[in-house]
C-alpha atoms as a PDB file:
ATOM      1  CA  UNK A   1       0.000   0.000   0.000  1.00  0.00           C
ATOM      2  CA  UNK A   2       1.627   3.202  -1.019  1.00  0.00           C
ATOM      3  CA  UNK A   3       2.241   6.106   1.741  1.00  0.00           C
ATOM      4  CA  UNK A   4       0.854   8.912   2.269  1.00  0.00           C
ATOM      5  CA  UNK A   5       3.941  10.989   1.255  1.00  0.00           C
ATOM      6  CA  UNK A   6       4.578   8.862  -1.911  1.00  0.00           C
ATOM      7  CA  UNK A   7       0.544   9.657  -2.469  1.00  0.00           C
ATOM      8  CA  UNK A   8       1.090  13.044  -2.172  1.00  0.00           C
ATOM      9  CA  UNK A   9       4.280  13.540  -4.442  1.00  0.00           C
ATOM     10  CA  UNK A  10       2.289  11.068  -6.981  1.00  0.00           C
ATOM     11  CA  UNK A  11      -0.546  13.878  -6.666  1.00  0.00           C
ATOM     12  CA  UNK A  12       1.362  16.562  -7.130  1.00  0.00           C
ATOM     13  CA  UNK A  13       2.957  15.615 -10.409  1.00  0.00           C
ATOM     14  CA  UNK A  14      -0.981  15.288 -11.296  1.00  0.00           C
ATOM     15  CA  UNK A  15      -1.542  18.548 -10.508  1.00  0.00           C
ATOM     16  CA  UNK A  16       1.466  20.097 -12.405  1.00  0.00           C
ATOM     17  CA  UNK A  17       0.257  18.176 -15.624  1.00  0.00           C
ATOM     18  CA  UNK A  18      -3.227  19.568 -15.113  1.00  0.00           C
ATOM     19  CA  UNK A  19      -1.740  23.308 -14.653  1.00  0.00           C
ATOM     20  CA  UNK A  20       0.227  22.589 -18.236  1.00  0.00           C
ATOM     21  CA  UNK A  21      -3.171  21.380 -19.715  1.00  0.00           C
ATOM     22  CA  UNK A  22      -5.115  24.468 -17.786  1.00  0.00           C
ATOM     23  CA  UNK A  23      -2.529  27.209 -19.755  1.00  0.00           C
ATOM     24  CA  UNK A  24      -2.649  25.519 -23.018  1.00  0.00           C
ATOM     25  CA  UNK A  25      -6.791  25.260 -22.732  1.00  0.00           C
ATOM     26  CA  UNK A  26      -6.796  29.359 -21.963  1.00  0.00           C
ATOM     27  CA  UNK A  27      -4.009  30.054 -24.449  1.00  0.00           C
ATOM     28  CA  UNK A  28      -6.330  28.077 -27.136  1.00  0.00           C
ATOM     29  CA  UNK A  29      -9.515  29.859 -26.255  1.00  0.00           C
ATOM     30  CA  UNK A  30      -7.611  32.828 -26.745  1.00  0.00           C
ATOM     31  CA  UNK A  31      -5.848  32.126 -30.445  1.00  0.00           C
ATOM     32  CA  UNK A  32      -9.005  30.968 -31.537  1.00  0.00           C
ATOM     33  CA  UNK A  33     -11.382  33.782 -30.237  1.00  0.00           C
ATOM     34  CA  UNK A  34     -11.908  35.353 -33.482  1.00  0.00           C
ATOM     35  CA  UNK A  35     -13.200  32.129 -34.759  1.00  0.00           C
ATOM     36  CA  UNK A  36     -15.311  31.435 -31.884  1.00  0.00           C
ATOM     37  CA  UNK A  37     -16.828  34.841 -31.741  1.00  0.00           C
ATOM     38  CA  UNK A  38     -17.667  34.501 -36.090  1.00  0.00           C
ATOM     39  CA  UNK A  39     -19.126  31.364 -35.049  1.00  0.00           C
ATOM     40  CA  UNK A  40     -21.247  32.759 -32.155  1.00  0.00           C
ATOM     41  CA  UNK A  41     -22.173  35.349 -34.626  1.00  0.00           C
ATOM     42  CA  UNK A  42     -23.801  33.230 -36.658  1.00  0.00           C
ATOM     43  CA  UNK A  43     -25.935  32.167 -34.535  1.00  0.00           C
ATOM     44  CA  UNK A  44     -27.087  35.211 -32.869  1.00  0.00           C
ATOM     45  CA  UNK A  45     -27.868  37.129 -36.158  1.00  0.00           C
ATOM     46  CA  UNK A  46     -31.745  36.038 -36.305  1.00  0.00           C
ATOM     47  CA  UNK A  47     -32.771  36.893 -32.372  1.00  0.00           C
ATOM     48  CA  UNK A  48     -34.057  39.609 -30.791  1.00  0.00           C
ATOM     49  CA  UNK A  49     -31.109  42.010 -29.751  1.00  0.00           C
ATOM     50  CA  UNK A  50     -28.376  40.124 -31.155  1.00  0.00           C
ATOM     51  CA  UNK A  51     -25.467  42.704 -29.680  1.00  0.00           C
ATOM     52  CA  UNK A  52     -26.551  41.829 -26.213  1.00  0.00           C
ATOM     53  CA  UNK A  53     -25.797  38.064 -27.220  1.00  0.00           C
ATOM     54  CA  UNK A  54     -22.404  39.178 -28.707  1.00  0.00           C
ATOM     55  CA  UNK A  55     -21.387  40.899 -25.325  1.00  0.00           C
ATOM     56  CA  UNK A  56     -22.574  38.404 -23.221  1.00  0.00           C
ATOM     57  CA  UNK A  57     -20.683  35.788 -25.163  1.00  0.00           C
ATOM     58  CA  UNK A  58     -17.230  38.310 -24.680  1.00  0.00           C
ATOM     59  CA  UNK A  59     -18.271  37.950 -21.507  1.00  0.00           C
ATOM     60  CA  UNK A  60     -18.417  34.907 -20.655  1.00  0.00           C
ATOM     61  CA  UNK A  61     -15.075  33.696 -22.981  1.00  0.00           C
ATOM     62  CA  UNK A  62     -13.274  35.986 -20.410  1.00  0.00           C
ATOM     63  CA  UNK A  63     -14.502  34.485 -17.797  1.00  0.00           C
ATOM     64  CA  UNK A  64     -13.563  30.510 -19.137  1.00  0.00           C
ATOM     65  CA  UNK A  65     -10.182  32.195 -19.548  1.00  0.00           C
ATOM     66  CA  UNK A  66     -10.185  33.782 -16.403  1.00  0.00           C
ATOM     67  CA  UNK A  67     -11.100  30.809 -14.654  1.00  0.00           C
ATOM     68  CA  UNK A  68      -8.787  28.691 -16.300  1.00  0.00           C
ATOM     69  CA  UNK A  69      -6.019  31.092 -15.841  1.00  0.00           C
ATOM     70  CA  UNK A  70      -6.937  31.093 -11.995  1.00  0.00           C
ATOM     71  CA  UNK A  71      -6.908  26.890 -12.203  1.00  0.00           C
ATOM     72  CA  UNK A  72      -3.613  26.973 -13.448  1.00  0.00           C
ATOM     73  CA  UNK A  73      -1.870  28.789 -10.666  1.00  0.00           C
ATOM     74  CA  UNK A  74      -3.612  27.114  -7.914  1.00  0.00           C
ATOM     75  CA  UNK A  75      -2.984  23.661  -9.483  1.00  0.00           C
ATOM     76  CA  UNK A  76       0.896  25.053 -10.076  1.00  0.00           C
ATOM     77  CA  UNK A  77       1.025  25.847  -6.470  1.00  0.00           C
ATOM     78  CA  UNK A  78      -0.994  22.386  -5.469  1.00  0.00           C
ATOM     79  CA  UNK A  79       1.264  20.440  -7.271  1.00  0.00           C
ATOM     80  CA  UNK A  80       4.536  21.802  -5.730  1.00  0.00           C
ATOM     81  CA  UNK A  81       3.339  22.033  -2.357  1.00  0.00           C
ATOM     82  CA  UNK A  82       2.134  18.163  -2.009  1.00  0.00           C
ATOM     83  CA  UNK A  83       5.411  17.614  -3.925  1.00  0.00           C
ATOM     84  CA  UNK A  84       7.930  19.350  -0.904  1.00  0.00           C
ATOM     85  CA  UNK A  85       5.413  17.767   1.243  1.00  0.00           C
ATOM     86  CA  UNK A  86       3.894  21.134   2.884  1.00  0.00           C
ATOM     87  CA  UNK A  87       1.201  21.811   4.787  1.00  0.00           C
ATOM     88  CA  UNK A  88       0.241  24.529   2.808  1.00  0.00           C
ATOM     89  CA  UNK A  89       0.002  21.941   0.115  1.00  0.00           C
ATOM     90  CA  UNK A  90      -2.962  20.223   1.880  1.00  0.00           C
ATOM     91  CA  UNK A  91      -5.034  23.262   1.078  1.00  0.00           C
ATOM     92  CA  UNK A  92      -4.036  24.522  -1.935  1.00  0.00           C
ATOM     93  CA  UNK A  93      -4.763  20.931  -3.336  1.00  0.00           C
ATOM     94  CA  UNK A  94      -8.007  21.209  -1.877  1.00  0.00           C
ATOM     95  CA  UNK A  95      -8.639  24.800  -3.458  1.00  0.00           C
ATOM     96  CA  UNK A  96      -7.334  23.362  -6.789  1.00  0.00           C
ATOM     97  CA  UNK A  97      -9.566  20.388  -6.406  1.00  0.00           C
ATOM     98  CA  UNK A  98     -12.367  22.453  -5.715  1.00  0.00           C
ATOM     99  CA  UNK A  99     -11.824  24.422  -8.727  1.00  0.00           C
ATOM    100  CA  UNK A 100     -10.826  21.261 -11.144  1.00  0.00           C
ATOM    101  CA  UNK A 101     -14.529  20.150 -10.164  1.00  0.00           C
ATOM    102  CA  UNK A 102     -16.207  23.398 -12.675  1.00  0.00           C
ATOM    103  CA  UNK A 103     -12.878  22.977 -15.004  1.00  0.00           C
ATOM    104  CA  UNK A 104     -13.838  19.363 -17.029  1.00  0.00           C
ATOM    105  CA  UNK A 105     -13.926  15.826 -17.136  1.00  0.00           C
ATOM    106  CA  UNK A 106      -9.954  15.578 -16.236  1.00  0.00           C
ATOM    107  CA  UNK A 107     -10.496  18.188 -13.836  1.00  0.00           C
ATOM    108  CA  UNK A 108     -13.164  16.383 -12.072  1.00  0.00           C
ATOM    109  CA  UNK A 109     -11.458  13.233 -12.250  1.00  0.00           C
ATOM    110  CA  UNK A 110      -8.756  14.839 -10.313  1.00  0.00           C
ATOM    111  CA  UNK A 111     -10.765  17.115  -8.041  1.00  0.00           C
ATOM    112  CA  UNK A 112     -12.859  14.262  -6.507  1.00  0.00           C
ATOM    113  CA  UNK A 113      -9.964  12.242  -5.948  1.00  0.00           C
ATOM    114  CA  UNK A 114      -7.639  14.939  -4.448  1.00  0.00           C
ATOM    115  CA  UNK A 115     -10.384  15.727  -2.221  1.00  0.00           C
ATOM    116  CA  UNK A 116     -11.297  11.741  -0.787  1.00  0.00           C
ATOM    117  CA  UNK A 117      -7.172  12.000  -0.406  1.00  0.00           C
ATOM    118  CA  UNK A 118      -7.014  15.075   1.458  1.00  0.00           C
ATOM    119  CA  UNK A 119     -10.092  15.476   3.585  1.00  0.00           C
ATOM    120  CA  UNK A 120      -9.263  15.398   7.305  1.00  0.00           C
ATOM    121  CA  UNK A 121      -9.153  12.459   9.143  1.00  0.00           C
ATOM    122  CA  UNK A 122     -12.450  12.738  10.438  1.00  0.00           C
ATOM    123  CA  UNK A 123     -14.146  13.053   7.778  1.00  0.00           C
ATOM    124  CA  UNK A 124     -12.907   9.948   5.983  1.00  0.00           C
ATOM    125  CA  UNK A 125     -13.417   7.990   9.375  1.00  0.00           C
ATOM    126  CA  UNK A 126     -17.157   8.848   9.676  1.00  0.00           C
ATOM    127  CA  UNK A 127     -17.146   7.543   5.902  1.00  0.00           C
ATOM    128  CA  UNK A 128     -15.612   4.477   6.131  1.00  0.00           C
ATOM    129  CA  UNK A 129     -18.651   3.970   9.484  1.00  0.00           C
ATOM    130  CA  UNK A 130     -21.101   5.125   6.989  1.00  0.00           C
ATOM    131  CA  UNK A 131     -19.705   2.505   4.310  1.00  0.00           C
ATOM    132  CA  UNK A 132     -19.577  -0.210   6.842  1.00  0.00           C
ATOM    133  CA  UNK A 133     -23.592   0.561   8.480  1.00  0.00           C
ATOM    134  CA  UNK A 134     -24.770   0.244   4.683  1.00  0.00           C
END
């Protein structure tokens, strides 16, 4: 059964692989925002108001890069700090699993598992009763 530390530093190279993968997704959205917003235009052309559409779909392109810029550090910083071992790392891998959950399927994947690996002790002990009553 592996350790908790070898666990950890296993994590954290997950976590720098997923920051990689979160700046390539934002630098993507960004290269291709012309194309995205052409397509979006076509779409929007026949509704009521269609430069309301337009703005809101600026909008919220900003905010998937935004978000996926923010995902990237924390995952950065999640990945070293469970890799040194930290305490600080506990968190931020929490934080960064918290924000992998709203970032895609890989970023699910490893947000549910970072956090059944790094919730407190407690926590995993009233599971394990809760597994074992059912």
């Amino acid at each position: 059964m592996p350790t908790s530390n070898s666990r950890q530093g296993t994590l954290g190279v997950w976590w720098l692989i997923y920051s990689i993968l979160c700046v390539v997704r934002a630098v993507w959205i960004l290269t291709n925002g012309a194309t995205f917003t052409l397509m979006w235009g076509a779409l929007v052309n026949r509704v009521a108001n269609p430069f309301f559409w337009m703005n809101l779909f600026h909008v919220a392109m900003l905010a998937a890069v935004v978000l996926t810029v923010i995902t990237a550090i924390f995952s950065f910083l999640a990945g070293i700090g469970l890799m040194q071992g930290g305490r600080s790392g506990r968190m931020l891998a929490l934080v960064a699993g918290f924000l992998g959950l709203i970032s895609g399927p890989l970023g699910v994947a490893l947000g549910v598992y970072t956090l059944i690996v790094m919730l407190p002790q407690p926590a995993s002990q009233a599971r394990s009763d809760l597994a074992s009553a059912a």
